[in-house]
PDB file of N, CA and C in Angstrom:
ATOM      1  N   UNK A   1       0.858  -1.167   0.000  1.00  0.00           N
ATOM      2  CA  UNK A   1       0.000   0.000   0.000  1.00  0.00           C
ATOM      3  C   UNK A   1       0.906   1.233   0.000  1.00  0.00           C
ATOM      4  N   UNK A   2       0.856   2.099  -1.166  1.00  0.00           N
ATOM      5  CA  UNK A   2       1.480   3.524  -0.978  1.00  0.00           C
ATOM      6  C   UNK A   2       0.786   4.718  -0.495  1.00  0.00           C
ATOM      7  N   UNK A   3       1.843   5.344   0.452  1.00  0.00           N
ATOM      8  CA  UNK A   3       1.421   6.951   0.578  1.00  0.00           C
ATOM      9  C   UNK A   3      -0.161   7.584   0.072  1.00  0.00           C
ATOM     10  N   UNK A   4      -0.094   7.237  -1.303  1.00  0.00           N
ATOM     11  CA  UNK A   4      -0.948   7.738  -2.069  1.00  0.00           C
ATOM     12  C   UNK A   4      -2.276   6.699  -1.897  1.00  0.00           C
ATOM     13  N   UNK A   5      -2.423   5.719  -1.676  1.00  0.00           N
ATOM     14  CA  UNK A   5      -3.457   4.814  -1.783  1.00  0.00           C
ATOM     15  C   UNK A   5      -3.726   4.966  -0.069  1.00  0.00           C
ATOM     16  N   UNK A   6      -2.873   5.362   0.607  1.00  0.00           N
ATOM     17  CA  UNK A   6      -3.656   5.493   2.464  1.00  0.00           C
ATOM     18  C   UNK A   6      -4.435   6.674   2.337  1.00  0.00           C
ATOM     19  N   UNK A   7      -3.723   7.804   2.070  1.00  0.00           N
ATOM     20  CA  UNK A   7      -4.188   9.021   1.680  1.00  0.00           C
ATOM     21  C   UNK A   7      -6.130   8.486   0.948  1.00  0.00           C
ATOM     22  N   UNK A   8      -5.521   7.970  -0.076  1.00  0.00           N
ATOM     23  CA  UNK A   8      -7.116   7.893  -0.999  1.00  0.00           C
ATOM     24  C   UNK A   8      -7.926   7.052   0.250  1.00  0.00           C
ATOM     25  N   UNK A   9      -7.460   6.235   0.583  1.00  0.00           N
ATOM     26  CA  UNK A   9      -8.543   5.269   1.833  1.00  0.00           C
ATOM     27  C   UNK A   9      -8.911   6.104   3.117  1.00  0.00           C
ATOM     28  N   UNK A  10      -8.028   7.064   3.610  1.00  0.00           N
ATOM     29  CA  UNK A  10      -8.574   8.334   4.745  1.00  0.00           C
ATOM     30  C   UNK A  10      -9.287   9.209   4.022  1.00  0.00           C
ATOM     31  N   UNK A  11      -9.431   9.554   2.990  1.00  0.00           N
ATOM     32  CA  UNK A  11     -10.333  10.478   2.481  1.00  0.00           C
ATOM     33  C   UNK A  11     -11.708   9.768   1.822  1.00  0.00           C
ATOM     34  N   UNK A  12     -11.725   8.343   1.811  1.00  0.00           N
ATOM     35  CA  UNK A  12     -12.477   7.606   1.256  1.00  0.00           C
ATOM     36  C   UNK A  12     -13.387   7.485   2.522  1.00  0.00           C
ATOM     37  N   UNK A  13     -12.933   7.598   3.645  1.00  0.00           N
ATOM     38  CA  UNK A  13     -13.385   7.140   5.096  1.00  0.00           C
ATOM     39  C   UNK A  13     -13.913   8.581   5.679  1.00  0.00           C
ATOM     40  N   UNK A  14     -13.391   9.315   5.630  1.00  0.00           N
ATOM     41  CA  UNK A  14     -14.063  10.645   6.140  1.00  0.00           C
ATOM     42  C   UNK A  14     -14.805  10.833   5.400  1.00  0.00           C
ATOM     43  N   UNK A  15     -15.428  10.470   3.715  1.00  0.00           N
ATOM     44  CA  UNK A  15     -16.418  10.863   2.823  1.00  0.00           C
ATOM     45  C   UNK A  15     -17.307  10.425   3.379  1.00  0.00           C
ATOM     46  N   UNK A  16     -17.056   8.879   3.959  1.00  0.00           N
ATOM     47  CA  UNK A  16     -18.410   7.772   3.974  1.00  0.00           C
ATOM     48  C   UNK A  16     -18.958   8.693   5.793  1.00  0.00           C
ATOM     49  N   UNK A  17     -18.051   8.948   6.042  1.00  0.00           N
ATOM     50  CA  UNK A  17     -18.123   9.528   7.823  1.00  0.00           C
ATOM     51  C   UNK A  17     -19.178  10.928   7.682  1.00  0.00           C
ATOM     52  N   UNK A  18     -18.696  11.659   6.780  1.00  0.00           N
ATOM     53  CA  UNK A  18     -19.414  13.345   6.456  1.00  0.00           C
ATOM     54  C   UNK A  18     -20.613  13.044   5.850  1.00  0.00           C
ATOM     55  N   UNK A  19     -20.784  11.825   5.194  1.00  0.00           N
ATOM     56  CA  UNK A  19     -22.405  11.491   4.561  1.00  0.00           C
ATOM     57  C   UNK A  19     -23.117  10.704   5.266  1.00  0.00           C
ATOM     58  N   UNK A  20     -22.755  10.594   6.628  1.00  0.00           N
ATOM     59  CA  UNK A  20     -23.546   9.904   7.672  1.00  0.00           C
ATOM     60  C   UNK A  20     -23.705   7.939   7.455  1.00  0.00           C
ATOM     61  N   UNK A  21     -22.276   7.399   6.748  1.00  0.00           N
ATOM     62  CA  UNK A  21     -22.839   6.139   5.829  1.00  0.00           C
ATOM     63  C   UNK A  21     -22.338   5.294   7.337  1.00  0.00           C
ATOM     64  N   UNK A  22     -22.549   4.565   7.301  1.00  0.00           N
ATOM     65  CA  UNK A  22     -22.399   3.386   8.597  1.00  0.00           C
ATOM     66  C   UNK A  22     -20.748   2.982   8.186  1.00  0.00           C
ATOM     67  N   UNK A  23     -19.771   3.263   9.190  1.00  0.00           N
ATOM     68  CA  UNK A  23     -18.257   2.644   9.634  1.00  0.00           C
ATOM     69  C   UNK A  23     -18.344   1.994  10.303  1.00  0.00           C
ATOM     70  N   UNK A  24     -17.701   0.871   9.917  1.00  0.00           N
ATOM     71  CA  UNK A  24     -17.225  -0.669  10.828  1.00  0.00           C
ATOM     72  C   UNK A  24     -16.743   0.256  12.070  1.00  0.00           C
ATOM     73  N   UNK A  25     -15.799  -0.819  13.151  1.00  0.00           N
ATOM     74  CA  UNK A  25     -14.968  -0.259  14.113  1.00  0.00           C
ATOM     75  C   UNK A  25     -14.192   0.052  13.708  1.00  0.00           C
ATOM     76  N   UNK A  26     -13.430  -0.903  12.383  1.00  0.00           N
ATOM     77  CA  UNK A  26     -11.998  -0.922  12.194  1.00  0.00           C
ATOM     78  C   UNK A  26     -11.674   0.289  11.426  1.00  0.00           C
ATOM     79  N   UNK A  27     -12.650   0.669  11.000  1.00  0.00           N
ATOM     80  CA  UNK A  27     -12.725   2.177   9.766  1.00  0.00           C
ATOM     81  C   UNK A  27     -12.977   3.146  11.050  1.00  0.00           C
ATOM     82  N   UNK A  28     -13.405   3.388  12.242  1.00  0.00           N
ATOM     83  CA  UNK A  28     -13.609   4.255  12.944  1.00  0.00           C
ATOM     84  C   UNK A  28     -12.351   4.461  13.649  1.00  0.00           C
ATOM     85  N   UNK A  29     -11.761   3.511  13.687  1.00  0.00           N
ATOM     86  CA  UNK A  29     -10.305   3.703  14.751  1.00  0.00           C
ATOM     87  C   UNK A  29      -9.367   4.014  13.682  1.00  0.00           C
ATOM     88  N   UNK A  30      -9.214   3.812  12.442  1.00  0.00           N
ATOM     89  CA  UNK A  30      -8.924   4.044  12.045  1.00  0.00           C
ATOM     90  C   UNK A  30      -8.259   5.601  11.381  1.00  0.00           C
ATOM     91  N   UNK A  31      -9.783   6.502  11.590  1.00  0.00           N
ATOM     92  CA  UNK A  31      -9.856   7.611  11.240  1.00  0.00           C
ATOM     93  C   UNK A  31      -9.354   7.703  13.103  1.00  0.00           C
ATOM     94  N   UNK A  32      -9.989   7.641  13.691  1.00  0.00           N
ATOM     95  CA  UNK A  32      -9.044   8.206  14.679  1.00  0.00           C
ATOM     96  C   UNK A  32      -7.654   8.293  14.538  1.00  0.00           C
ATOM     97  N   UNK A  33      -7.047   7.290  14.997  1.00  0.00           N
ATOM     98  CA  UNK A  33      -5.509   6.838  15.586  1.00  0.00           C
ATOM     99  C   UNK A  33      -4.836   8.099  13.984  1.00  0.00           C
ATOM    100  N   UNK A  34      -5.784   8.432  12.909  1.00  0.00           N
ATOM    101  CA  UNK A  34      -5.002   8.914  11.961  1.00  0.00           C
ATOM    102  C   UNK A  34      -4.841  10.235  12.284  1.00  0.00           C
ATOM    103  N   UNK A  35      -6.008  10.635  12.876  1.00  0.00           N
ATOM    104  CA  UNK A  35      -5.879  11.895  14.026  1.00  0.00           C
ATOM    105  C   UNK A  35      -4.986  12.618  14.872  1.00  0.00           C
ATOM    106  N   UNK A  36      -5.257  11.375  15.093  1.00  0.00           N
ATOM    107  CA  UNK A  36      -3.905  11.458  16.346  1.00  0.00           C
ATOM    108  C   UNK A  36      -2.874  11.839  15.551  1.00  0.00           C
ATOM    109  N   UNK A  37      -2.372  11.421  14.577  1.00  0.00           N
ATOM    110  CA  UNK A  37      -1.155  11.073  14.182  1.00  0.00           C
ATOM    111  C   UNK A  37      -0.875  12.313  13.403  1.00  0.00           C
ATOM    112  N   UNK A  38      -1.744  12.827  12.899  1.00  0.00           N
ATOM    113  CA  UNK A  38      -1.824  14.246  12.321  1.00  0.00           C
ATOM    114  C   UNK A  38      -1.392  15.307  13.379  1.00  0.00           C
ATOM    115  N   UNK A  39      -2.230  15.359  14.459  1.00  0.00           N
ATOM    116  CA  UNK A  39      -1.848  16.136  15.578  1.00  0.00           C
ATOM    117  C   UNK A  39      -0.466  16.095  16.130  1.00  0.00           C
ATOM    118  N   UNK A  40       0.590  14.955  15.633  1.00  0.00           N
ATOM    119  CA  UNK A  40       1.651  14.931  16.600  1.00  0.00           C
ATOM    120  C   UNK A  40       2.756  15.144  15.087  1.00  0.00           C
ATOM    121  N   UNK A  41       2.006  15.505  14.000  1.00  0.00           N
ATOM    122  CA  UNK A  41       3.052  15.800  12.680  1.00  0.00           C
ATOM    123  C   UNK A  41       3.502  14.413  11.872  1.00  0.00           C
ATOM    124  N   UNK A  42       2.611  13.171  12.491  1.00  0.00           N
ATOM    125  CA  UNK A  42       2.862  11.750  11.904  1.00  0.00           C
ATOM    126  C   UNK A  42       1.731  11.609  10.774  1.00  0.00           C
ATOM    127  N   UNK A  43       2.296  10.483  10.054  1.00  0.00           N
ATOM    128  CA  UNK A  43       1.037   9.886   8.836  1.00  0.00           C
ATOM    129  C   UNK A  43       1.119   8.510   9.559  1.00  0.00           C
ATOM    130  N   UNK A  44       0.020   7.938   9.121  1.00  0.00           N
ATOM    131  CA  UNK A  44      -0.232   6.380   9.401  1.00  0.00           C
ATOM    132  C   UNK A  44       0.353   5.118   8.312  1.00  0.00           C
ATOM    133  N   UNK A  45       1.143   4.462   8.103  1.00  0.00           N
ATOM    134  CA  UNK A  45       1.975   3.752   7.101  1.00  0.00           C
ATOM    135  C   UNK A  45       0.534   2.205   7.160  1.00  0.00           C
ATOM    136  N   UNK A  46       1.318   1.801   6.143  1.00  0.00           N
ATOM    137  CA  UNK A  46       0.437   0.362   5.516  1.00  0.00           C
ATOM    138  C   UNK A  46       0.326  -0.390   6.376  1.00  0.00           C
ATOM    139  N   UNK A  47       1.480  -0.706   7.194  1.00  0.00           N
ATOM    140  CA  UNK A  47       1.676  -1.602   8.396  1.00  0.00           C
ATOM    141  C   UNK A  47       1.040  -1.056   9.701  1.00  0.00           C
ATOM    142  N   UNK A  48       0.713   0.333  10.256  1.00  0.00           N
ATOM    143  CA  UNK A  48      -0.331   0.487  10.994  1.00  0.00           C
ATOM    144  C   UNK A  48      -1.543   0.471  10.881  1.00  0.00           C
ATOM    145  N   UNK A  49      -2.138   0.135   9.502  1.00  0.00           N
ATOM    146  CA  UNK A  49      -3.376  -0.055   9.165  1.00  0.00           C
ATOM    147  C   UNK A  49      -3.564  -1.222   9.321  1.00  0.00           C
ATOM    148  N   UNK A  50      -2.435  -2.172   8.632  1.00  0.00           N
ATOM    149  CA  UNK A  50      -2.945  -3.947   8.724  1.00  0.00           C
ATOM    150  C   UNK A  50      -2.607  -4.418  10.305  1.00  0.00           C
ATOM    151  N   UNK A  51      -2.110  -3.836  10.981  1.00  0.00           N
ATOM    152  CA  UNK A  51      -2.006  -3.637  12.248  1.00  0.00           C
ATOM    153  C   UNK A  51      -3.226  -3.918  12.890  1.00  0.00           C
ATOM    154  N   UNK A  52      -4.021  -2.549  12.265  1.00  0.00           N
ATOM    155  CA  UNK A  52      -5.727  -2.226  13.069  1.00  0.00           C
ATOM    156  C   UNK A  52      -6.500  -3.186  12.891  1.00  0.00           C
ATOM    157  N   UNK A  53      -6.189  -3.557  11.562  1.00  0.00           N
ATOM    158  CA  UNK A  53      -7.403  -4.359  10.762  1.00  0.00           C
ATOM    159  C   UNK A  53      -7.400  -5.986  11.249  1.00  0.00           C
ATOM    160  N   UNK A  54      -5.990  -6.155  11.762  1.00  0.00           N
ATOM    161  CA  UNK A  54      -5.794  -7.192  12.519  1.00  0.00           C
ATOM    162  C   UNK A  54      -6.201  -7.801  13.611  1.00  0.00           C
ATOM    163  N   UNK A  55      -6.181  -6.744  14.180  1.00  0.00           N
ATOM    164  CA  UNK A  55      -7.071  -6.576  15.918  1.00  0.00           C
ATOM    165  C   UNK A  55      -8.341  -6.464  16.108  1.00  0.00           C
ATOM    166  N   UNK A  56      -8.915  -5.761  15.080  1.00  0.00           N
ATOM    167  CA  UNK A  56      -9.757  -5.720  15.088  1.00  0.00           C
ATOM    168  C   UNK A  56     -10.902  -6.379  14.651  1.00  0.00           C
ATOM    169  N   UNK A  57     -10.568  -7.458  13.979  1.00  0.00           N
ATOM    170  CA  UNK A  57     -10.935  -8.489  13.180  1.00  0.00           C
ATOM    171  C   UNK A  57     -11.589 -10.006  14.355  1.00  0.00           C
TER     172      UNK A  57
END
């Protein structure tokens, strides 16, 4: 997964979030923890996503 394809999947996730569409957990923590990560000057890499998706599963 590149840069560019996390990017397209956080903006794919805040679309479905701003149009009121129903997010799993794993898409909700998701947009969080990316939050976070914004706030501290970090991006979220491929491996903290399959991370989430792992756990959360």
């Amino acid at each position: 997964m590149t840069n560019q394809d996390i990017m397209e999947m956080i903006q794919e996730l805040k679309r479905k979030r701003a149009s009121e569409e129903e997010l799993t957990a794993c898409e909700l923590t998701i947009l969080d923890i990316n939050n976070i990560a914004k706030s501290q000057n970090m991006k979220l890499t491929d491996r903290d996503i399959n991370f989430i998706k792992f756990w959360m599963e």
